[in-house]
PDB file of N, CA and C in Angstrom:
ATOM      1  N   UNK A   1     -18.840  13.434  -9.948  1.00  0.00           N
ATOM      2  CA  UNK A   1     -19.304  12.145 -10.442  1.00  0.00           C
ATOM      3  C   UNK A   1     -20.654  12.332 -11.123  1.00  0.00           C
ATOM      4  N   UNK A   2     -21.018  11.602 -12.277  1.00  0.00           N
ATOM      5  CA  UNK A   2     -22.006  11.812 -12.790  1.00  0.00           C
ATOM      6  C   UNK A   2     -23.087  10.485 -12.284  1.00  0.00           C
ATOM      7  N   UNK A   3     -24.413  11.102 -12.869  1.00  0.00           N
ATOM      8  CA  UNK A   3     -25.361   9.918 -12.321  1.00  0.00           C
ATOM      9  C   UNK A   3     -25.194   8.848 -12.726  1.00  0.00           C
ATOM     10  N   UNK A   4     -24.441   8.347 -13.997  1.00  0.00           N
ATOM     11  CA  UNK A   4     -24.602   7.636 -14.828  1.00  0.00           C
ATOM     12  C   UNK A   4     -23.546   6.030 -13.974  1.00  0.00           C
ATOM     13  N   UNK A   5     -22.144   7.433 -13.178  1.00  0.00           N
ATOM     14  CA  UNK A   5     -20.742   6.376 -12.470  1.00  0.00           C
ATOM     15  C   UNK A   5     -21.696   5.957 -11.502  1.00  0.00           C
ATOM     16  N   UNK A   6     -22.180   6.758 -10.603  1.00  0.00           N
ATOM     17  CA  UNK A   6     -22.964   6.181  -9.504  1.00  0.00           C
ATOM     18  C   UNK A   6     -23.861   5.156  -9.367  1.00  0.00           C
ATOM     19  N   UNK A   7     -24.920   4.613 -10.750  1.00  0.00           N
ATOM     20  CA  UNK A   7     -25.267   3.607 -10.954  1.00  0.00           C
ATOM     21  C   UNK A   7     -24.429   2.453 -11.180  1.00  0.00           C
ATOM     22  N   UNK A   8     -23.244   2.822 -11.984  1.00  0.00           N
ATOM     23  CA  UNK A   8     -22.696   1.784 -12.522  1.00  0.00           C
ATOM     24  C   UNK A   8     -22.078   0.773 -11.415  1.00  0.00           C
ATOM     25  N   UNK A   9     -22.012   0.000 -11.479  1.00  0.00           N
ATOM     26  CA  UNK A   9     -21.655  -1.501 -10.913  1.00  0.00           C
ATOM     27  C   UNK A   9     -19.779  -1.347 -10.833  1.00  0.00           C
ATOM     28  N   UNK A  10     -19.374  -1.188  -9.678  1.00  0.00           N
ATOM     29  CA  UNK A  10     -17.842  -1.104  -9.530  1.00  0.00           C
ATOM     30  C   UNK A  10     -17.127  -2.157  -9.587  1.00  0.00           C
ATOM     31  N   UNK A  11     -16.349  -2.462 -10.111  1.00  0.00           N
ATOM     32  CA  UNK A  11     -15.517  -3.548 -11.009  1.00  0.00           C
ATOM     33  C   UNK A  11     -13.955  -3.058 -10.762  1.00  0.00           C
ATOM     34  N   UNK A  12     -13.118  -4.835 -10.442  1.00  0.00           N
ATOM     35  CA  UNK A  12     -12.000  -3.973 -10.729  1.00  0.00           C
ATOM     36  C   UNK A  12     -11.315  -3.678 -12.045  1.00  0.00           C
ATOM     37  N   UNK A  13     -12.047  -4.394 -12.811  1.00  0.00           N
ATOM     38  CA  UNK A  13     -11.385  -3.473 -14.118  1.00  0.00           C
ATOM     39  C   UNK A  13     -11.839  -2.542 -14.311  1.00  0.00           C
ATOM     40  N   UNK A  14     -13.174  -1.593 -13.937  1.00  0.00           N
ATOM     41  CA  UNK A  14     -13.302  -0.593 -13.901  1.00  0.00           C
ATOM     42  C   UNK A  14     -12.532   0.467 -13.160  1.00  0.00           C
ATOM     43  N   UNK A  15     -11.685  -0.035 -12.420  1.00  0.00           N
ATOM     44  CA  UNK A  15     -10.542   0.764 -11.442  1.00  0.00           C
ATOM     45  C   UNK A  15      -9.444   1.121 -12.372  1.00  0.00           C
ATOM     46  N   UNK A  16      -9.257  -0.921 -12.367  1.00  0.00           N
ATOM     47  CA  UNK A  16      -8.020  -0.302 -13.814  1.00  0.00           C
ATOM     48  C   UNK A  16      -7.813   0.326 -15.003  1.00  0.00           C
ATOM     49  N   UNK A  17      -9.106   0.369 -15.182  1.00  0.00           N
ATOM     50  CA  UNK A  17      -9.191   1.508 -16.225  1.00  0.00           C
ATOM     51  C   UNK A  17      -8.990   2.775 -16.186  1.00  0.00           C
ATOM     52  N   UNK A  18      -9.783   3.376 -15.092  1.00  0.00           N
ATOM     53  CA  UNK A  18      -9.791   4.501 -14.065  1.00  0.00           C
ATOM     54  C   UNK A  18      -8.556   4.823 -14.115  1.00  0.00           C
ATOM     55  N   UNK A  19      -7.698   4.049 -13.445  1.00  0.00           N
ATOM     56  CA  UNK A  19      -6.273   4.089 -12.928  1.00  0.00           C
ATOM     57  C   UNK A  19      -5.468   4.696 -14.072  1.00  0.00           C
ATOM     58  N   UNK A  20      -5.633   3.486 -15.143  1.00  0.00           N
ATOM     59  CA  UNK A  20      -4.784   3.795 -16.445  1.00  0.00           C
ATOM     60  C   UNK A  20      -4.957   5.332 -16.977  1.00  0.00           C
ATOM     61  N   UNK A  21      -6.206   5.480 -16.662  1.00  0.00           N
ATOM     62  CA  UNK A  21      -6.750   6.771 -17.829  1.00  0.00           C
ATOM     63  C   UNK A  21      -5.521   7.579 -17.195  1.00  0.00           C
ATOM     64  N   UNK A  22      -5.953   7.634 -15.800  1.00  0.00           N
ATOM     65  CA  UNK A  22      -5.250   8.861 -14.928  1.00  0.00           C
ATOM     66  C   UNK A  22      -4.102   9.172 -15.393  1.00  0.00           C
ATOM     67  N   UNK A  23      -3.590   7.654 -14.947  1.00  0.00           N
ATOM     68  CA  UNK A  23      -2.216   8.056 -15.412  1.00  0.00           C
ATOM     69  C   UNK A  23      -1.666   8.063 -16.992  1.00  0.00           C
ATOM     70  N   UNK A  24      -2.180   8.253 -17.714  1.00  0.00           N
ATOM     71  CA  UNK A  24      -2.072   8.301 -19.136  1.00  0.00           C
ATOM     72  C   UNK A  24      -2.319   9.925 -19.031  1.00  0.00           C
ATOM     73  N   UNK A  25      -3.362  10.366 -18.773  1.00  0.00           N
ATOM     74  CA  UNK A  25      -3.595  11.569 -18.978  1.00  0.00           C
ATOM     75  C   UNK A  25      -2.346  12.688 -18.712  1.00  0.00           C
ATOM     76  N   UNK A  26      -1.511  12.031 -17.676  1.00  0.00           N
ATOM     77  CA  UNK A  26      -1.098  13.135 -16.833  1.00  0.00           C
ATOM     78  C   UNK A  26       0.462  13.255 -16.910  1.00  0.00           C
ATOM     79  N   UNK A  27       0.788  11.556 -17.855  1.00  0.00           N
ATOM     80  CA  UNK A  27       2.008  11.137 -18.528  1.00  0.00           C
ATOM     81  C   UNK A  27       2.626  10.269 -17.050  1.00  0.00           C
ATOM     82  N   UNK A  28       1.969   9.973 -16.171  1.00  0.00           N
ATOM     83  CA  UNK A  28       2.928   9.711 -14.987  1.00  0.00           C
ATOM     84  C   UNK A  28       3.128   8.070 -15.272  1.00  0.00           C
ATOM     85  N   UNK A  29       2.462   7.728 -16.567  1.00  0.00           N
ATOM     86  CA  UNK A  29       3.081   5.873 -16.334  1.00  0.00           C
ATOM     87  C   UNK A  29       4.507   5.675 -16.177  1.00  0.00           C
ATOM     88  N   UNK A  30       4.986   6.836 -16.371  1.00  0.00           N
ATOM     89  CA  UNK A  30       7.012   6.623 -16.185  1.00  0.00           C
ATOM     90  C   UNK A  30       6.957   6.423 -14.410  1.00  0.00           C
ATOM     91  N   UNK A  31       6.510   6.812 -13.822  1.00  0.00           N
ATOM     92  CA  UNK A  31       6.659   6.640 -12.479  1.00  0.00           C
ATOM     93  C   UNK A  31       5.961   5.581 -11.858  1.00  0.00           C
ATOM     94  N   UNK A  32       5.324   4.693 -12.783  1.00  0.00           N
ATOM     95  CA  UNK A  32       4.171   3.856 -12.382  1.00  0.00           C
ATOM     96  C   UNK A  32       5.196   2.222 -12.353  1.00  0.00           C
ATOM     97  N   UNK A  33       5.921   2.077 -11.800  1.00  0.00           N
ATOM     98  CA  UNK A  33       7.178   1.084 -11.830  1.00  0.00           C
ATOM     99  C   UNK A  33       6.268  -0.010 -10.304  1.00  0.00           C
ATOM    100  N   UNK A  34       6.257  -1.338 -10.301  1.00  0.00           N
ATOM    101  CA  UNK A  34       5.831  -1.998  -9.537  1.00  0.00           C
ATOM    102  C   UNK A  34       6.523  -1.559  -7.880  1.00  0.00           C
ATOM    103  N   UNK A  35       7.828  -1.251  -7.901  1.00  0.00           N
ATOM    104  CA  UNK A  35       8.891  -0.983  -6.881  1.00  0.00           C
ATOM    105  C   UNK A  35       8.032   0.566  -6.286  1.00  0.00           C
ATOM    106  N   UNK A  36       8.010   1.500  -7.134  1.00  0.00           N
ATOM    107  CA  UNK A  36       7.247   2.670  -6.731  1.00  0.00           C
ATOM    108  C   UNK A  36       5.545   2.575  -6.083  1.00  0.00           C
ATOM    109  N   UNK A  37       5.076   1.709  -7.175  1.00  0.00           N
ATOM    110  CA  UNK A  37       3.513   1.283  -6.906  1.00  0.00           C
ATOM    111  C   UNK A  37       3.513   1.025  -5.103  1.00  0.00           C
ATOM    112  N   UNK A  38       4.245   0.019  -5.048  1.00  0.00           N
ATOM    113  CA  UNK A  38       4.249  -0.612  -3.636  1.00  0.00           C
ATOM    114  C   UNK A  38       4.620   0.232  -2.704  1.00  0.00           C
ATOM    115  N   UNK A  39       6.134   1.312  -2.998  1.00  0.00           N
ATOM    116  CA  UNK A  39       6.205   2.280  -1.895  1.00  0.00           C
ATOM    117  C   UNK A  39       4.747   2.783  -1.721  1.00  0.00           C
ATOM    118  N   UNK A  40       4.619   3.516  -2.722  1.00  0.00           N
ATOM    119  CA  UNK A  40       3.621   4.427  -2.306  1.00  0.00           C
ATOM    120  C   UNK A  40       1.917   3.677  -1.546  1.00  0.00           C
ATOM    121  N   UNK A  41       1.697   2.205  -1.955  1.00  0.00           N
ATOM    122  CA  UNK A  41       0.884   1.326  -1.466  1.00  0.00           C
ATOM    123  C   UNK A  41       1.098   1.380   0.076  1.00  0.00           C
ATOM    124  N   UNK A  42       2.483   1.402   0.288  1.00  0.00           N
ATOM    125  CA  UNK A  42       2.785   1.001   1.879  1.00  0.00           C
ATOM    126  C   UNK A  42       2.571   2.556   2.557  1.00  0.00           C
ATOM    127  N   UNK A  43       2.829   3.238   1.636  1.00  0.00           N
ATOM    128  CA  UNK A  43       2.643   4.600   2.562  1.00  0.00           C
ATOM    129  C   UNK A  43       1.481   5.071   2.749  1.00  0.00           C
ATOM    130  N   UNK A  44       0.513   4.797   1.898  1.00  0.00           N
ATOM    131  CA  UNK A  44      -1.012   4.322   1.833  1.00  0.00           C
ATOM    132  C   UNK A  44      -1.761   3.775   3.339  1.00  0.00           C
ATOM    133  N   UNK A  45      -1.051   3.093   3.168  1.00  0.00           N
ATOM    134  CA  UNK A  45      -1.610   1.806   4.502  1.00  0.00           C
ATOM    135  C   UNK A  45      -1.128   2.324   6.275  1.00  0.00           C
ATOM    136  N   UNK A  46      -0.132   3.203   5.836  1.00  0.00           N
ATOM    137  CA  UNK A  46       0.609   4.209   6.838  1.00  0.00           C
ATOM    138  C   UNK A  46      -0.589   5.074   7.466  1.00  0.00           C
ATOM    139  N   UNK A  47      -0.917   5.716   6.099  1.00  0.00           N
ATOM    140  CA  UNK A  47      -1.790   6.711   6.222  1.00  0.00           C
ATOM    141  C   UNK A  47      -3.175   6.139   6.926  1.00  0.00           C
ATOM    142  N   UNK A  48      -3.996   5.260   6.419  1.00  0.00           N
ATOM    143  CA  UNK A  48      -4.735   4.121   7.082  1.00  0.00           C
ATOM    144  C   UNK A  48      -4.631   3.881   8.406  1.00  0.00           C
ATOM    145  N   UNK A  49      -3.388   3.537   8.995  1.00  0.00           N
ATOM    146  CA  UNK A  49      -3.219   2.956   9.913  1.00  0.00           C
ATOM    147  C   UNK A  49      -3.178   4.471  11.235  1.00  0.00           C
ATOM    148  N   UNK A  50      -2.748   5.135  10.584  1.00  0.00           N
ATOM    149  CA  UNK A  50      -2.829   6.666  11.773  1.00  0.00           C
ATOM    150  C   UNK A  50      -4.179   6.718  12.136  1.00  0.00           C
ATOM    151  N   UNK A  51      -5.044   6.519  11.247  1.00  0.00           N
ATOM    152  CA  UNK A  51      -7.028   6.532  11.520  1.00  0.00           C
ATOM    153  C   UNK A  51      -7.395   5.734  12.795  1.00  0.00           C
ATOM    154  N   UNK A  52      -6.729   4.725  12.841  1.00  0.00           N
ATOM    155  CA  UNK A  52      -6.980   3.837  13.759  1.00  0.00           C
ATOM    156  C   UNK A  52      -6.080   4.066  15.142  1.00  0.00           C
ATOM    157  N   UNK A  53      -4.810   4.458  15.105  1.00  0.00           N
ATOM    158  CA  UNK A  53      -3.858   4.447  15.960  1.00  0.00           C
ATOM    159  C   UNK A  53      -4.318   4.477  17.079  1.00  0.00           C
ATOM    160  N   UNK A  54      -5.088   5.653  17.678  1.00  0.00           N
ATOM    161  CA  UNK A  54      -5.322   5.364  19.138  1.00  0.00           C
ATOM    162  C   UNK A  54      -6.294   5.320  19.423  1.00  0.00           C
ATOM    163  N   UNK A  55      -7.618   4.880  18.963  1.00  0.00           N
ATOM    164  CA  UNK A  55      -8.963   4.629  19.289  1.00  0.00           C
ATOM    165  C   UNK A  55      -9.445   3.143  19.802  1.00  0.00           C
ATOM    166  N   UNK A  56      -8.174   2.393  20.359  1.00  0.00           N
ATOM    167  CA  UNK A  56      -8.713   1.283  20.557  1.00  0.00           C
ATOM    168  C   UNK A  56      -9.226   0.654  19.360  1.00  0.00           C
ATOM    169  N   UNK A  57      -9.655  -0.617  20.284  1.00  0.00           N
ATOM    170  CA  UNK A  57     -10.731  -0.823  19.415  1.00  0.00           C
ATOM    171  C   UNK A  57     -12.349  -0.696  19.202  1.00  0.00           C
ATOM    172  N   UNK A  58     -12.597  -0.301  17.785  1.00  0.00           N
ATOM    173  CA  UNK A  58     -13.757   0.068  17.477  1.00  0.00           C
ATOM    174  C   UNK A  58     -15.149  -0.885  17.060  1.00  0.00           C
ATOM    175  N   UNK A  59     -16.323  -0.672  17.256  1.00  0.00           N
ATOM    176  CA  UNK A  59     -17.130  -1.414  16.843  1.00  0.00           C
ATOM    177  C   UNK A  59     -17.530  -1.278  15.278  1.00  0.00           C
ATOM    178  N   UNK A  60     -17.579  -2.558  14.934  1.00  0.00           N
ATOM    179  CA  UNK A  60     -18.204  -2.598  13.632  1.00  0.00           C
ATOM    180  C   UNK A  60     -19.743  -1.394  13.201  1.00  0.00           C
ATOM    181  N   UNK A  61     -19.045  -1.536  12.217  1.00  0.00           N
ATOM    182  CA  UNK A  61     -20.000  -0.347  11.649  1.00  0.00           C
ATOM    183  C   UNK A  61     -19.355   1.209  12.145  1.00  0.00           C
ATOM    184  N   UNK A  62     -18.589   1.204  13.068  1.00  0.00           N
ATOM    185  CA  UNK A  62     -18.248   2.923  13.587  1.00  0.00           C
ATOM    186  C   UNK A  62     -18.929   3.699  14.151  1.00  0.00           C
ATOM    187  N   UNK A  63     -19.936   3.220  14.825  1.00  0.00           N
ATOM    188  CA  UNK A  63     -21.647   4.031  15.284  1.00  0.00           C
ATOM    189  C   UNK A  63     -20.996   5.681  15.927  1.00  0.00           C
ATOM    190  N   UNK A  64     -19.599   4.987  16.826  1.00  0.00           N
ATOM    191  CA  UNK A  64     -19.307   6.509  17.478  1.00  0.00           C
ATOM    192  C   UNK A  64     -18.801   7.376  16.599  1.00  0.00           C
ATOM    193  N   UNK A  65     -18.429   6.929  15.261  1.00  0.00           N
ATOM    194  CA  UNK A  65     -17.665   7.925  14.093  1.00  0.00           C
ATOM    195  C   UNK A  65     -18.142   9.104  14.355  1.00  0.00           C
ATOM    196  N   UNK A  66     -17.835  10.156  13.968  1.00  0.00           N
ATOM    197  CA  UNK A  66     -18.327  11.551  12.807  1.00  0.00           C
ATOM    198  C   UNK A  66     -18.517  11.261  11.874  1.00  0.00           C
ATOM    199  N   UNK A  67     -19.307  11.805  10.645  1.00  0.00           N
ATOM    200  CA  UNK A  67     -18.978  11.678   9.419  1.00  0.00           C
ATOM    201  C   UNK A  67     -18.123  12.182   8.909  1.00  0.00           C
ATOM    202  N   UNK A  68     -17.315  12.752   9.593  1.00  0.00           N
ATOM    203  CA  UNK A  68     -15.741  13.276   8.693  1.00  0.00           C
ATOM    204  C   UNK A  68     -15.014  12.598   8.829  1.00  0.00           C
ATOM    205  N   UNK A  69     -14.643  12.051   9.643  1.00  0.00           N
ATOM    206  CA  UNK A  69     -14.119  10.731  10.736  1.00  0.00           C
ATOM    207  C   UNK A  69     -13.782   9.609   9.343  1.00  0.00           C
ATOM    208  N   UNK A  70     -15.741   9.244   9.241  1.00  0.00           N
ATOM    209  CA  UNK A  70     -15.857   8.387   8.347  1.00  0.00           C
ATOM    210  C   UNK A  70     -15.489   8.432   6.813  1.00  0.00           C
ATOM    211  N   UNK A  71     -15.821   9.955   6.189  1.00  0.00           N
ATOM    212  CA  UNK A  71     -15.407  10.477   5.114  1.00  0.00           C
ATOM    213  C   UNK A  71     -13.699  10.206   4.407  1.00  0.00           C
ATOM    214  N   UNK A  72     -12.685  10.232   6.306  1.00  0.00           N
ATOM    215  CA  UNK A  72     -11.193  10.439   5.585  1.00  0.00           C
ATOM    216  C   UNK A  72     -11.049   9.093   5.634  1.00  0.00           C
ATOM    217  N   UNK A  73     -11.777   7.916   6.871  1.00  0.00           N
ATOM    218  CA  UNK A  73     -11.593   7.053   6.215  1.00  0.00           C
ATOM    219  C   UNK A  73     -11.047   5.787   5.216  1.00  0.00           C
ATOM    220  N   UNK A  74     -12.991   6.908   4.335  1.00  0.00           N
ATOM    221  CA  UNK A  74     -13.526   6.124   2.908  1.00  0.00           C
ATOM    222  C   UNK A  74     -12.010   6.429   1.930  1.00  0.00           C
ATOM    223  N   UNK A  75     -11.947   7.364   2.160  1.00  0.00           N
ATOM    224  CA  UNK A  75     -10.652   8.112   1.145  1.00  0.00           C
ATOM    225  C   UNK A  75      -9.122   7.474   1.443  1.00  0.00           C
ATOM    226  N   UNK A  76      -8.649   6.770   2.515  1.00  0.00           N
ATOM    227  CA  UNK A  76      -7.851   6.471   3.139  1.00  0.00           C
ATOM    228  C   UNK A  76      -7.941   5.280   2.572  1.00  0.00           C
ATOM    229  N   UNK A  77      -9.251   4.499   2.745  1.00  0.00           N
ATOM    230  CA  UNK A  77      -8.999   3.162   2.141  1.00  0.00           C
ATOM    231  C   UNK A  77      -9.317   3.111   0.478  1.00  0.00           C
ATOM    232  N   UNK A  78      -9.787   3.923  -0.276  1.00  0.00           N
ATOM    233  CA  UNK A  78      -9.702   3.929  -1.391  1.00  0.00           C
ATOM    234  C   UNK A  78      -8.319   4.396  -1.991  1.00  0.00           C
ATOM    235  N   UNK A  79      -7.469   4.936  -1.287  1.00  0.00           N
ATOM    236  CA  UNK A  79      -6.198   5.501  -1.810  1.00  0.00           C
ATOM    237  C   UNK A  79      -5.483   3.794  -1.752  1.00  0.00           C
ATOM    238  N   UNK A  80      -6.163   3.034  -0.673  1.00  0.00           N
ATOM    239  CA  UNK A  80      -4.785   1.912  -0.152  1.00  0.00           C
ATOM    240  C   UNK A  80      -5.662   0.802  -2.133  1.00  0.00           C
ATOM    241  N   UNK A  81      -6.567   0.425  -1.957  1.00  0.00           N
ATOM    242  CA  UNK A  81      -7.513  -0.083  -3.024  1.00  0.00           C
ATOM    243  C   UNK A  81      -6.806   0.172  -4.829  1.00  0.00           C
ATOM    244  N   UNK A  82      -7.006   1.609  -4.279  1.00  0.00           N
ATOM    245  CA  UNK A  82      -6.557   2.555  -6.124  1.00  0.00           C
ATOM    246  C   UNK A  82      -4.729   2.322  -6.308  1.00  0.00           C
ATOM    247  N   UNK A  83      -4.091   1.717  -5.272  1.00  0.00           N
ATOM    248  CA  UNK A  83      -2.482   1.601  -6.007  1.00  0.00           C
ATOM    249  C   UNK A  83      -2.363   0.129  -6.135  1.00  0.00           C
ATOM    250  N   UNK A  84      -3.145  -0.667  -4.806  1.00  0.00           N
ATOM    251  CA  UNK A  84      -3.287  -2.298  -5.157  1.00  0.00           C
ATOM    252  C   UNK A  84      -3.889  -2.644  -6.483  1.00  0.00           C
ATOM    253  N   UNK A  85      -4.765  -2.123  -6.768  1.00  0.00           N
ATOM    254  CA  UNK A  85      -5.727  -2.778  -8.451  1.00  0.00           C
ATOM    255  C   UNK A  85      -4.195  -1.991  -9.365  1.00  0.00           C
ATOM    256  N   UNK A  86      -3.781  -0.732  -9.316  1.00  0.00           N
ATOM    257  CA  UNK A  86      -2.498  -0.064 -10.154  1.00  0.00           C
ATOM    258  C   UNK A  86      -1.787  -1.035  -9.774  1.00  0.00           C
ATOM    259  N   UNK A  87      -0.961  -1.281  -8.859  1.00  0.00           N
ATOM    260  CA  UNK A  87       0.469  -2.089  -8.968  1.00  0.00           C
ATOM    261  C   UNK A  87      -0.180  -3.746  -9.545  1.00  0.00           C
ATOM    262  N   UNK A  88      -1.118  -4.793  -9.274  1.00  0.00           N
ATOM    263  CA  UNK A  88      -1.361  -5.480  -9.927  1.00  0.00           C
ATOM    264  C   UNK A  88      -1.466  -5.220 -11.347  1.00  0.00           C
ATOM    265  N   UNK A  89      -1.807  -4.300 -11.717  1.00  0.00           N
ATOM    266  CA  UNK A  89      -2.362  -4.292 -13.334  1.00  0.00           C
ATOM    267  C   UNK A  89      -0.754  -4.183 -14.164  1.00  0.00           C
ATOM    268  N   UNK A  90       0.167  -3.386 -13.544  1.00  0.00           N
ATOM    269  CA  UNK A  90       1.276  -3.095 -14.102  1.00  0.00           C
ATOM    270  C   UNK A  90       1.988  -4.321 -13.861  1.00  0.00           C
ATOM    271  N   UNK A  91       1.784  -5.344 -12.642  1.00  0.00           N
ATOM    272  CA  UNK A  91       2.798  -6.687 -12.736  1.00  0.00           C
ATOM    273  C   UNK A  91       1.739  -7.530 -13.560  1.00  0.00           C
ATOM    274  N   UNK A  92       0.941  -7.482 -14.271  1.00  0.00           N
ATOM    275  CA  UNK A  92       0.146  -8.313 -14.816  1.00  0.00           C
ATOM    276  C   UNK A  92      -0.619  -9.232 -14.171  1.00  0.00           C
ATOM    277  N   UNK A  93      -0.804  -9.267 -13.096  1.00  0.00           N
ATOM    278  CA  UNK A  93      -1.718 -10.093 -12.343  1.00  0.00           C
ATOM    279  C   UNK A  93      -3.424  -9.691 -12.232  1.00  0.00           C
ATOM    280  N   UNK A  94      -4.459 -10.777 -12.733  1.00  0.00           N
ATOM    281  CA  UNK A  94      -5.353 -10.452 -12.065  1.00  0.00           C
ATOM    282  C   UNK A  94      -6.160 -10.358 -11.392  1.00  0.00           C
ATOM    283  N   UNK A  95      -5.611  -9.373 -10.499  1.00  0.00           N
ATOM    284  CA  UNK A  95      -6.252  -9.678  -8.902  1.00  0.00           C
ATOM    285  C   UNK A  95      -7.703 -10.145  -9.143  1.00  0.00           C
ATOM    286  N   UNK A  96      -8.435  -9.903  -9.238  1.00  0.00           N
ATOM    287  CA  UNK A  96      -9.805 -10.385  -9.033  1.00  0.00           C
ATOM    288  C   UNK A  96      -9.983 -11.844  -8.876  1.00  0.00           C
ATOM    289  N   UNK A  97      -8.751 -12.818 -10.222  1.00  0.00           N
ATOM    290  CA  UNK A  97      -8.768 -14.394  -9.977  1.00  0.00           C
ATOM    291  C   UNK A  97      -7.827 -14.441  -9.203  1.00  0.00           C
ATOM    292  N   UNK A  98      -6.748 -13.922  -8.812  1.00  0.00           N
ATOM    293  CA  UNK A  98      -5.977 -14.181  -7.766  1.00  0.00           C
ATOM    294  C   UNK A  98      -6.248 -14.587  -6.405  1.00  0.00           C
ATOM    295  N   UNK A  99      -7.683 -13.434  -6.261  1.00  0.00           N
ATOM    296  CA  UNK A  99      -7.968 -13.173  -4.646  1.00  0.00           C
ATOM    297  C   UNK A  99      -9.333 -14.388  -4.665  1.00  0.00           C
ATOM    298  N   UNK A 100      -9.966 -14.980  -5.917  1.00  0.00           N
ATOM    299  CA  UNK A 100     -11.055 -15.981  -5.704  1.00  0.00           C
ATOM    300  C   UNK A 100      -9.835 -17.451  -5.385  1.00  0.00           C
ATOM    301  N   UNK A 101      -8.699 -17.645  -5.940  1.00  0.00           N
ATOM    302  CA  UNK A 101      -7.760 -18.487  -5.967  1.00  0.00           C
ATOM    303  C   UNK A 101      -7.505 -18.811  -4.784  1.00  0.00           C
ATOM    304  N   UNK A 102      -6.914 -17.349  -3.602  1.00  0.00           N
ATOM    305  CA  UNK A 102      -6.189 -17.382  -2.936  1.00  0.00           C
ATOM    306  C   UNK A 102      -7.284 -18.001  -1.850  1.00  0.00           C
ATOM    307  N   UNK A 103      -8.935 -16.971  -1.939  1.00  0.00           N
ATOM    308  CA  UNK A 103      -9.917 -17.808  -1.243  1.00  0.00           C
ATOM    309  C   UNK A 103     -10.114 -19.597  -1.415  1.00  0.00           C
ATOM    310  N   UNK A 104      -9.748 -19.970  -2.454  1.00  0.00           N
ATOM    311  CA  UNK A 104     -10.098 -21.020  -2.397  1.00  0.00           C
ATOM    312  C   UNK A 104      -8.961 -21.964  -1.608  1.00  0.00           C
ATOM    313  N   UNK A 105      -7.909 -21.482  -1.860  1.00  0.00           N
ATOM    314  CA  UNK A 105      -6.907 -22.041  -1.107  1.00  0.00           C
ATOM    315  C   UNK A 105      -6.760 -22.030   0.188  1.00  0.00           C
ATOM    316  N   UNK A 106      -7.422 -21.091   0.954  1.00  0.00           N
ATOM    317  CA  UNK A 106      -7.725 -21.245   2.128  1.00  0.00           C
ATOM    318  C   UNK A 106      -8.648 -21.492   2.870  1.00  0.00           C
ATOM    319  N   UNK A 107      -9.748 -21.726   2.162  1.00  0.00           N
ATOM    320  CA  UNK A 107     -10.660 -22.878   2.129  1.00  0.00           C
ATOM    321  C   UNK A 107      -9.986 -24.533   2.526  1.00  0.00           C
ATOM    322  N   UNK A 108      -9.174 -24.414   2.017  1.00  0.00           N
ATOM    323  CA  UNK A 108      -8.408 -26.097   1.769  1.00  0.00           C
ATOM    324  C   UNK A 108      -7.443 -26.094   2.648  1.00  0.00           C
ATOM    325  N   UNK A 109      -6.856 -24.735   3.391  1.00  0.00           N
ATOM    326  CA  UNK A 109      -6.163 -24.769   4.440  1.00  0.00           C
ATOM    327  C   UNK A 109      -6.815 -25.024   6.009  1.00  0.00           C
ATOM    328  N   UNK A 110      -7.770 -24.528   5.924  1.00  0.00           N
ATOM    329  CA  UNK A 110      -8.196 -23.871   6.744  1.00  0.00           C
ATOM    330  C   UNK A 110      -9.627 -24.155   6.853  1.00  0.00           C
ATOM    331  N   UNK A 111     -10.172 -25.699   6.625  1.00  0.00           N
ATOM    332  CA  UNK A 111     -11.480 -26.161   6.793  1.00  0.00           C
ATOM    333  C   UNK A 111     -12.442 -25.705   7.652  1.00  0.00           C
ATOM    334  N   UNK A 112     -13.884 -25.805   7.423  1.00  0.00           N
ATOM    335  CA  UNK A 112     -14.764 -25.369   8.636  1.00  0.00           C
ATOM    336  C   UNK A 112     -14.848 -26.535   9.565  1.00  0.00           C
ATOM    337  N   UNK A 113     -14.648 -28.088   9.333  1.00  0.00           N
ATOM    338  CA  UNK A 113     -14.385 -28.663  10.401  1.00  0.00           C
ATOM    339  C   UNK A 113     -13.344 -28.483  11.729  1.00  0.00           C
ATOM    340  N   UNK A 114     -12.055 -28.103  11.220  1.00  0.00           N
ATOM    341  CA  UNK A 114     -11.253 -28.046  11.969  1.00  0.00           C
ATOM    342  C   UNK A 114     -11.319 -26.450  12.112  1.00  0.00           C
ATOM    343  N   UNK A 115     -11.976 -25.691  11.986  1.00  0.00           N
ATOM    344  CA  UNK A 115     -11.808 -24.284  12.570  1.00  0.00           C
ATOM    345  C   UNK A 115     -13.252 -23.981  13.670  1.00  0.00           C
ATOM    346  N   UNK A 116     -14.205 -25.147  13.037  1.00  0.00           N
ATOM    347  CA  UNK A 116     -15.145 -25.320  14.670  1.00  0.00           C
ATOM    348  C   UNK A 116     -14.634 -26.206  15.742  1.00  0.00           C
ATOM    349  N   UNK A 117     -13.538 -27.164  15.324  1.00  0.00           N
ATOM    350  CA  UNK A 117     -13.181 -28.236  16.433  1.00  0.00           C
ATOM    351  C   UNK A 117     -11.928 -27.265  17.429  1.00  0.00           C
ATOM    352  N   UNK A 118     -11.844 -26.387  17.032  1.00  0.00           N
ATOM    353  CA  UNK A 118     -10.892 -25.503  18.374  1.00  0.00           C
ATOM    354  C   UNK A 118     -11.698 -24.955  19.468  1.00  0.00           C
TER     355      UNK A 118
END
């Protein structure tokens, strides 16, 4: 990474761009099918989910981590991140207004009156 990515401000169209290049570069948009996106998303989240499997539960922040611990992670959840922004971009959706949408909608579901009155 150069100094220049590390400043820069992470965006998800900066992903999708990312994303696209990759796979442009490497010719794999033939395999880049929404049906595939998602397998491989779910197998993603597979992978994710083994990190956690038997540690109970953990405290915020991870204080007892390793940093390798923490390292596979960062990488674990950027793999689940890097096929969600890919499979949105290829069904044309964009997530970014999707997910302010979907917040707002559950806002309207799911009031702060009635979620302090329980």
């Amino acid at each position: 990474m150069t100094g220049k990515e590390e400043m820069t401000s992470v965006t998800l169209d900066l992903l999708k761009k990312k994303m696209d290049d990759f796979a442009k570069e490497r010719d794999w948009e033939k395999f880049h099918s929404p049906r595939n996106l998602l397998l491989a998303l779910v197998g993603e989240v597979g992978e994710l989910s083994e990190i956690f499997q038997w540690k109970g539960e953990v405290p915020k922040g991870l204080p007892d981590w390793k940093e390798n611990e923490k390292l596979h992670l960062g990488e674990e959840l950027s793999d689940v991140l890097l096929y969600l922004v890919r499979l949105s971009d290829i069904c044309g959706i964009d997530l970014g207004q999707a997910a302010l949408r979907k917040v707002q909608l559950n806002a309207i579901k799911y009031p702060v009156k009635k979620s302090n009155d329980e």
